[in-house]
PDB file of N, CA and C in Angstrom:
ATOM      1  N   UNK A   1       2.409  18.235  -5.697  1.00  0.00           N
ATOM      2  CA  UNK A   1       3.666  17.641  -6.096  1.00  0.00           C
ATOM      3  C   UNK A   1       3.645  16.130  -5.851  1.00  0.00           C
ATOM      4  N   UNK A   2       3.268  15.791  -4.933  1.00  0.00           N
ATOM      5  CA  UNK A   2       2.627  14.726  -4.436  1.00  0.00           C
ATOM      6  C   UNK A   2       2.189  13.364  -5.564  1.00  0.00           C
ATOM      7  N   UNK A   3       0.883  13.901  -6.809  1.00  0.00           N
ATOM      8  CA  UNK A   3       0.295  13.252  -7.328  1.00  0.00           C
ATOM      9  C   UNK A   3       1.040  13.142  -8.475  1.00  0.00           C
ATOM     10  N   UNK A   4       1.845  14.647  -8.685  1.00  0.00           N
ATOM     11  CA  UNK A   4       3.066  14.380 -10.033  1.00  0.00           C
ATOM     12  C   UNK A   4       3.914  13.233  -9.575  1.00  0.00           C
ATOM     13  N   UNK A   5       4.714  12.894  -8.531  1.00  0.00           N
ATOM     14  CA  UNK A   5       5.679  11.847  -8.073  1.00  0.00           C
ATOM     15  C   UNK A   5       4.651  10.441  -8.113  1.00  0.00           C
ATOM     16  N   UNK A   6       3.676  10.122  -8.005  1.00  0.00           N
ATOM     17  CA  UNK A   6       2.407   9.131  -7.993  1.00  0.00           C
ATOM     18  C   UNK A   6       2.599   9.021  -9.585  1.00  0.00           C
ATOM     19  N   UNK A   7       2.438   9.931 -10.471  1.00  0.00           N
ATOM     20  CA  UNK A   7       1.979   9.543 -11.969  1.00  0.00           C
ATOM     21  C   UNK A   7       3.097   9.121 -12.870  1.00  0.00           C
ATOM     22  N   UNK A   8       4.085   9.402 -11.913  1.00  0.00           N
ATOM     23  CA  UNK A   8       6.110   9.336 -12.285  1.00  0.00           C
ATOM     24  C   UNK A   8       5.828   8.044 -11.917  1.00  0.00           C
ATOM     25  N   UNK A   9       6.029   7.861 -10.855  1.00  0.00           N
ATOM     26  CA  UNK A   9       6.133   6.104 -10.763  1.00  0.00           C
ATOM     27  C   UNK A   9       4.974   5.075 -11.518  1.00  0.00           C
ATOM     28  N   UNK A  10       3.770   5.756 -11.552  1.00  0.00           N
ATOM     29  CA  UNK A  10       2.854   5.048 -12.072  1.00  0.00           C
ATOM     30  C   UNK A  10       3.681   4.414 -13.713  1.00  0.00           C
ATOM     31  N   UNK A  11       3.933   5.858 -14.212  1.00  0.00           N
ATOM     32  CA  UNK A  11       4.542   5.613 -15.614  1.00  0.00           C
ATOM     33  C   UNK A  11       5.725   4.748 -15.966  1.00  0.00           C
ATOM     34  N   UNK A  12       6.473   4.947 -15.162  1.00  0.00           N
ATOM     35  CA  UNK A  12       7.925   4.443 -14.936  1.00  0.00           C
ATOM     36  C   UNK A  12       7.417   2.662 -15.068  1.00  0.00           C
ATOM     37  N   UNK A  13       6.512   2.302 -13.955  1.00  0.00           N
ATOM     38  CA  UNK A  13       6.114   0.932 -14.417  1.00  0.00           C
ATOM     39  C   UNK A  13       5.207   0.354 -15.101  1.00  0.00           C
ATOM     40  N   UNK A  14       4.881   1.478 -16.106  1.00  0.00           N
ATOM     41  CA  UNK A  14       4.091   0.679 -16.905  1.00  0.00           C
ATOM     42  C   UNK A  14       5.083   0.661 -18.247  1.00  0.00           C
ATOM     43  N   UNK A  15       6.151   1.599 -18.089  1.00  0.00           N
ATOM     44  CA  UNK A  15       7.162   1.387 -19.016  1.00  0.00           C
ATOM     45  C   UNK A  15       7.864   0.027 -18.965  1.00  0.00           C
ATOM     46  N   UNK A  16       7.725  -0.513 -17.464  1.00  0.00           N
ATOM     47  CA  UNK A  16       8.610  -1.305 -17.207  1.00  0.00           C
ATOM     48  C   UNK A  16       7.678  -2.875 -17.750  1.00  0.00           C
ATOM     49  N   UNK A  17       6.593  -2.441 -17.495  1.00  0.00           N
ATOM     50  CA  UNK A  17       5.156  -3.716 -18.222  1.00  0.00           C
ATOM     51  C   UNK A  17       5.749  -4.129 -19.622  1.00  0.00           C
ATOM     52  N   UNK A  18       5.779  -2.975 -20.091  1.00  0.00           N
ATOM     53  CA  UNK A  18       5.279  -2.750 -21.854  1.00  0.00           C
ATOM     54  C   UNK A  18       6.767  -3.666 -22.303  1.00  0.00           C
ATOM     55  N   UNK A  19       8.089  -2.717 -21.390  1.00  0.00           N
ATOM     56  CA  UNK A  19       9.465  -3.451 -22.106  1.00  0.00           C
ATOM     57  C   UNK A  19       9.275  -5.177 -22.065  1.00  0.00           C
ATOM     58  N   UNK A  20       9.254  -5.379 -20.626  1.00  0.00           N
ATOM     59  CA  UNK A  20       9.400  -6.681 -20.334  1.00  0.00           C
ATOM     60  C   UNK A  20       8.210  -7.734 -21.450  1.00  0.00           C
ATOM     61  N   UNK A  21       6.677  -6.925 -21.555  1.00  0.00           N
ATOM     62  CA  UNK A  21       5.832  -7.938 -22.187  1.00  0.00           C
ATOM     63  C   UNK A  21       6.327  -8.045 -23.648  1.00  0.00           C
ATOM     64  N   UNK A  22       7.135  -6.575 -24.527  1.00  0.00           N
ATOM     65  CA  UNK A  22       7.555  -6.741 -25.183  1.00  0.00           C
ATOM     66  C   UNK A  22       8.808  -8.055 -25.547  1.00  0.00           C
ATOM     67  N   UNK A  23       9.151  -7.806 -25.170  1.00  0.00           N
ATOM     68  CA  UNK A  23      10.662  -8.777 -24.624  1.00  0.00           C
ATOM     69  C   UNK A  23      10.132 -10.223 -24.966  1.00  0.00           C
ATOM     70  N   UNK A  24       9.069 -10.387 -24.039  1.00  0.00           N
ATOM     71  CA  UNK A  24       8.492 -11.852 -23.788  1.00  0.00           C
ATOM     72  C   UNK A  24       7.643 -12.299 -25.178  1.00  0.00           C
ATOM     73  N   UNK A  25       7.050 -11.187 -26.153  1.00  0.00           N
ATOM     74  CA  UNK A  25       7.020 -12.007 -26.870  1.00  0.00           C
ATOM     75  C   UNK A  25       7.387 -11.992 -28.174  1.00  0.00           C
ATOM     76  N   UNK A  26       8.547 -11.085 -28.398  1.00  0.00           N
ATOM     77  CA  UNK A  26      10.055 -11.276 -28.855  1.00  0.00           C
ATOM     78  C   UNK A  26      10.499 -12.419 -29.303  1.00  0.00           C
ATOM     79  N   UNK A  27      10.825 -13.141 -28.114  1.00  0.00           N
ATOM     80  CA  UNK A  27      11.058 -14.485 -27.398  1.00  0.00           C
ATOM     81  C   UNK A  27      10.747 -15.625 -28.034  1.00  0.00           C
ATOM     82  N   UNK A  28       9.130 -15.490 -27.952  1.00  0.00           N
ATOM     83  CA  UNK A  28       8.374 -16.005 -28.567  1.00  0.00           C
ATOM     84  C   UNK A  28       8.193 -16.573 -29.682  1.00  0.00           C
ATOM     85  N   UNK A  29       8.066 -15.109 -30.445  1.00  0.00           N
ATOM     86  CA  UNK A  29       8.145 -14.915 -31.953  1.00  0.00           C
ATOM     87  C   UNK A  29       9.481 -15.678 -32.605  1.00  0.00           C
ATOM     88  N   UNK A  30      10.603 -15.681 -31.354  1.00  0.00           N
ATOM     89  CA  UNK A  30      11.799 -16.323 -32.406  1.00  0.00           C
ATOM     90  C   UNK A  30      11.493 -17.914 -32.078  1.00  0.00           C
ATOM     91  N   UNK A  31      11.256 -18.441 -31.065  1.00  0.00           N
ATOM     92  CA  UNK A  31      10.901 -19.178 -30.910  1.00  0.00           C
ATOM     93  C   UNK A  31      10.197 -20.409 -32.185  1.00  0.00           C
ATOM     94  N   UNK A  32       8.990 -19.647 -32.434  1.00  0.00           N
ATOM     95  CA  UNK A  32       8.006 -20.270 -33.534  1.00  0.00           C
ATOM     96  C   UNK A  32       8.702 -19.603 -34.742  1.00  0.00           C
ATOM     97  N   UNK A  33       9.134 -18.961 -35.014  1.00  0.00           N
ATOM     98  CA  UNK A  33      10.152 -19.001 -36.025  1.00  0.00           C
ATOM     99  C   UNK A  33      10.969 -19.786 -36.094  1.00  0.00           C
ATOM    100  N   UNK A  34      11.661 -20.028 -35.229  1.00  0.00           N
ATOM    101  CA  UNK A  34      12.988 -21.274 -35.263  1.00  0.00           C
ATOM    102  C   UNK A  34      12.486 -22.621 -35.404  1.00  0.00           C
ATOM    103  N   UNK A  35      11.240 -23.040 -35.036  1.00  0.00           N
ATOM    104  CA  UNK A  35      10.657 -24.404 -35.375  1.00  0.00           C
ATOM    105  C   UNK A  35       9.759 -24.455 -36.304  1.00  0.00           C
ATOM    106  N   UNK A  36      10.271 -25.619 -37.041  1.00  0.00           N
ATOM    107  CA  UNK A  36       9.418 -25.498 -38.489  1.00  0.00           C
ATOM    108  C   UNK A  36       7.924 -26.189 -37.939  1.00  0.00           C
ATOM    109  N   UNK A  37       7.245 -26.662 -36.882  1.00  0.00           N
ATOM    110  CA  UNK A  37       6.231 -26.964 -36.924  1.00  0.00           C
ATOM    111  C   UNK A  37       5.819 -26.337 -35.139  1.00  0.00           C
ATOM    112  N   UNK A  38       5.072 -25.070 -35.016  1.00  0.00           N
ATOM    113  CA  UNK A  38       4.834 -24.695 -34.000  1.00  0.00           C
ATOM    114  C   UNK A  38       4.217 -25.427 -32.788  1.00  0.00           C
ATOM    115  N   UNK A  39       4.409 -25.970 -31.666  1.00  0.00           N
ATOM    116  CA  UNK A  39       3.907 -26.733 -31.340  1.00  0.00           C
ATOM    117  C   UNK A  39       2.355 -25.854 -30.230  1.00  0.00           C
ATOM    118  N   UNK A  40       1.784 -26.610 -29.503  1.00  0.00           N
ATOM    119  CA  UNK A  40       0.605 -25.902 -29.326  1.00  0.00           C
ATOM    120  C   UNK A  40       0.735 -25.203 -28.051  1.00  0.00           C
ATOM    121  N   UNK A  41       2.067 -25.425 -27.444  1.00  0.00           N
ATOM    122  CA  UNK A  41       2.446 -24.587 -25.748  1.00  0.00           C
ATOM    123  C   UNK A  41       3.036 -23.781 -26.521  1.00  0.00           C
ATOM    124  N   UNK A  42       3.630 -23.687 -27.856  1.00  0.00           N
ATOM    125  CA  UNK A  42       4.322 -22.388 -28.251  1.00  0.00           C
ATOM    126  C   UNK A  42       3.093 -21.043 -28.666  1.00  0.00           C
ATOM    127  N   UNK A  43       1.853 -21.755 -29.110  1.00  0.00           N
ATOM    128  CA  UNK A  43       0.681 -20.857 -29.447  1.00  0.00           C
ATOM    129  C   UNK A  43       0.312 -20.801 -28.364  1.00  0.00           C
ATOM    130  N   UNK A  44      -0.216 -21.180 -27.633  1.00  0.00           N
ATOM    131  CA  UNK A  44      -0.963 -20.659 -26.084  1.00  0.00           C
ATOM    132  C   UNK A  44      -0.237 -19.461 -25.532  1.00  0.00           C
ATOM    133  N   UNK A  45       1.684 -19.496 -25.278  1.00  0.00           N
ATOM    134  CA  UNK A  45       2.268 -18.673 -25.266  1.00  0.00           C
ATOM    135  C   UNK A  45       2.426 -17.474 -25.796  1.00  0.00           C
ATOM    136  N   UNK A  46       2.430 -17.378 -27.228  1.00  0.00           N
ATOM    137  CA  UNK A  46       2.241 -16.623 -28.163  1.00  0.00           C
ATOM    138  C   UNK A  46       1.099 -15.509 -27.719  1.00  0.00           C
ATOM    139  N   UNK A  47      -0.031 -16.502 -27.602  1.00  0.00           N
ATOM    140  CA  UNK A  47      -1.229 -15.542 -27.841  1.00  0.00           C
ATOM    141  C   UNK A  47      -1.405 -14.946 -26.168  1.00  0.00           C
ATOM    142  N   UNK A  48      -1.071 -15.747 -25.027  1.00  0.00           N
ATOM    143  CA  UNK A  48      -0.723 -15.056 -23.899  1.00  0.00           C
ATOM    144  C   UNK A  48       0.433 -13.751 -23.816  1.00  0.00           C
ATOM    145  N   UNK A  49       1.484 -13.623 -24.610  1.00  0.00           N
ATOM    146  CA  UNK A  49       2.104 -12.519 -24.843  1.00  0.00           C
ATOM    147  C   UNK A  49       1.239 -11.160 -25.537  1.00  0.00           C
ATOM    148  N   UNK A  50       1.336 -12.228 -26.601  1.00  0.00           N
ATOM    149  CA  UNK A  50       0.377 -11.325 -27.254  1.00  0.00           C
ATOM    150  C   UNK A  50      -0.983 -10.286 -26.724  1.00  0.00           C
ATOM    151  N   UNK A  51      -1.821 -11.060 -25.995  1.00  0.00           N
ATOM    152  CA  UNK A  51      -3.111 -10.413 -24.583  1.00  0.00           C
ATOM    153  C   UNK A  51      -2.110  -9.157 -23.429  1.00  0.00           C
ATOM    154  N   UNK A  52      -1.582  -9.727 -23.214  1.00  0.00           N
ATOM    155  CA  UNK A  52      -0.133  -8.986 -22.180  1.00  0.00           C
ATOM    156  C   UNK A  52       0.222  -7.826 -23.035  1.00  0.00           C
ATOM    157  N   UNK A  53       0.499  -7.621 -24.138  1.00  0.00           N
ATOM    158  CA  UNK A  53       1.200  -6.431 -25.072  1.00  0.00           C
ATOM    159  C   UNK A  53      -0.110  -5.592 -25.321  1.00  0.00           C
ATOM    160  N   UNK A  54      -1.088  -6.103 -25.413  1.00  0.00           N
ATOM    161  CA  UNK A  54      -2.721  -5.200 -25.907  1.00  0.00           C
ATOM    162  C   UNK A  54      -3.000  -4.658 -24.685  1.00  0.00           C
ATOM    163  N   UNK A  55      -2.675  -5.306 -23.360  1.00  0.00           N
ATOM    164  CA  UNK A  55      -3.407  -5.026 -22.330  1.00  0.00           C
ATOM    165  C   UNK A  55      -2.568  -3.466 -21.708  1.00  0.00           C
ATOM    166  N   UNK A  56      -1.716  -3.786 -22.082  1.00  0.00           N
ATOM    167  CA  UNK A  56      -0.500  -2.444 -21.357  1.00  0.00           C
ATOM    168  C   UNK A  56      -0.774  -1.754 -22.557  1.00  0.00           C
ATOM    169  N   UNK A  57      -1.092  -2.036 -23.683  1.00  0.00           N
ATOM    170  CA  UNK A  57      -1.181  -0.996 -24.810  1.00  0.00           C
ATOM    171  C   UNK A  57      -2.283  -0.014 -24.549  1.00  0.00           C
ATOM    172  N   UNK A  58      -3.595  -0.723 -23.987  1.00  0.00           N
ATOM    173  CA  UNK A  58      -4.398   0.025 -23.471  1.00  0.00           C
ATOM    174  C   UNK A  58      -4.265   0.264 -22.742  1.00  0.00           C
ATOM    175  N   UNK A  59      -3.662   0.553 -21.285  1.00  0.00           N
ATOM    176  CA  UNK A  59      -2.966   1.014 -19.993  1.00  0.00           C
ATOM    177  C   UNK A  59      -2.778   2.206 -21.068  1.00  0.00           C
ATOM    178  N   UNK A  60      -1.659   2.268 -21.833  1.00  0.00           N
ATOM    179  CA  UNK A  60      -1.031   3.572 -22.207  1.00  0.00           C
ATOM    180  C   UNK A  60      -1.816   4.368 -23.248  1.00  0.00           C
ATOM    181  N   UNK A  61      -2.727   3.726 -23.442  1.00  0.00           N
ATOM    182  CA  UNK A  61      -3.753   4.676 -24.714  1.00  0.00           C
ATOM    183  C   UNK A  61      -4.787   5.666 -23.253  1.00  0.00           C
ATOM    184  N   UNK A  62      -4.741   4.585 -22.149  1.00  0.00           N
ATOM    185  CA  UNK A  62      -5.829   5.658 -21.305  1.00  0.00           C
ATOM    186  C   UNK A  62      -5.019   6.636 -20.420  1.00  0.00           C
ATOM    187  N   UNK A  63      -3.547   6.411 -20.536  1.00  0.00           N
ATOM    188  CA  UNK A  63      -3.268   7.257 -19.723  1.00  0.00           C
ATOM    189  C   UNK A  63      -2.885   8.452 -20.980  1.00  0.00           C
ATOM    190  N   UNK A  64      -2.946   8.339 -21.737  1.00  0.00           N
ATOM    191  CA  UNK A  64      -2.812   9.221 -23.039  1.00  0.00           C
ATOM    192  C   UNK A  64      -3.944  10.309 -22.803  1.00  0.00           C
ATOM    193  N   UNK A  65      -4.958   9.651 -22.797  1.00  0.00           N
ATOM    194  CA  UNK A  65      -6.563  10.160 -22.929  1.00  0.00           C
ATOM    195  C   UNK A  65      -6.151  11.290 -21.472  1.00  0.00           C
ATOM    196  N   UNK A  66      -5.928  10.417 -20.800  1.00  0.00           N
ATOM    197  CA  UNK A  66      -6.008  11.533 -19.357  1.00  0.00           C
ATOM    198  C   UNK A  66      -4.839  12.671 -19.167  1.00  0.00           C
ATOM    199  N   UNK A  67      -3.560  12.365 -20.052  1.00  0.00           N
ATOM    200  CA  UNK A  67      -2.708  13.690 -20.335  1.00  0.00           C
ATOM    201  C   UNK A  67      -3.357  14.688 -21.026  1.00  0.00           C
ATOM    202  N   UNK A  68      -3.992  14.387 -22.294  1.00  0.00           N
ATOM    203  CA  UNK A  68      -4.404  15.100 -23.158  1.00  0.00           C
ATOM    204  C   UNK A  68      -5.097  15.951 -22.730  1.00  0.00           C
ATOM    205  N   UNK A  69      -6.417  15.091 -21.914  1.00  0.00           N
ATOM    206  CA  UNK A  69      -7.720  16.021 -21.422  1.00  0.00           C
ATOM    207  C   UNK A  69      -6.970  16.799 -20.507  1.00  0.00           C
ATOM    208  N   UNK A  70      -5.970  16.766 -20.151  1.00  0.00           N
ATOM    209  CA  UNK A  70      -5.575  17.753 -18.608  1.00  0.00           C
ATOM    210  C   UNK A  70      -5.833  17.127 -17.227  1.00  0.00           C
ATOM    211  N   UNK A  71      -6.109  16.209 -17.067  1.00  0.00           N
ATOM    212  CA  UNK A  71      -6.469  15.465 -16.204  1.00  0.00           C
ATOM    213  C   UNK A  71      -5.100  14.944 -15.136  1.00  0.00           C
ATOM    214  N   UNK A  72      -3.849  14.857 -16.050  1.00  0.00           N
ATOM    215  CA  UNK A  72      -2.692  14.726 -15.366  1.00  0.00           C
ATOM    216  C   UNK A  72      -1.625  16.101 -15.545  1.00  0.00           C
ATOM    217  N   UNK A  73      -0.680  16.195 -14.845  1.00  0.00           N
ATOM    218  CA  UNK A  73       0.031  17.542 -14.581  1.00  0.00           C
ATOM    219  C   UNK A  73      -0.491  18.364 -15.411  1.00  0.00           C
TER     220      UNK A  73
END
């Protein structure tokens, strides 16, 4: 019961990763939308959101892999 309450919280914050990186580059996106000439801290940003959203994306593709196989509850 133990490792189920471990994989609950594990999940819970990677939900909490994914919203927030989502969010951030949201943000972003309106950002360089709203200015007609993007400036180059708005792309560095961008593509740092952007790395942040792939990186938790794969967080949740491997914890996918490890529900599936049976590996979790």
């Amino acid at each position: 019961m133990d490792k189920r309450r471990h994989w609950r919280e594990q999940e819970q914050r990677l939900v909490q990763r994914w919203n927030a990186a989502a969010v951030r580059y949201q943000e972003v996106q309106a950002q360089i939308s709203a200015s007609p000439a993007a400036s180059e801290e708005l792309k560095v940003l961008e593509q740092t959101a952007r790395a942040e959203v792939d990186a938790v994306r794969r967080e949740v593709a491997k914890l996918k892999v490890e529900f599936n196989s049976g590996k979790r509850y």
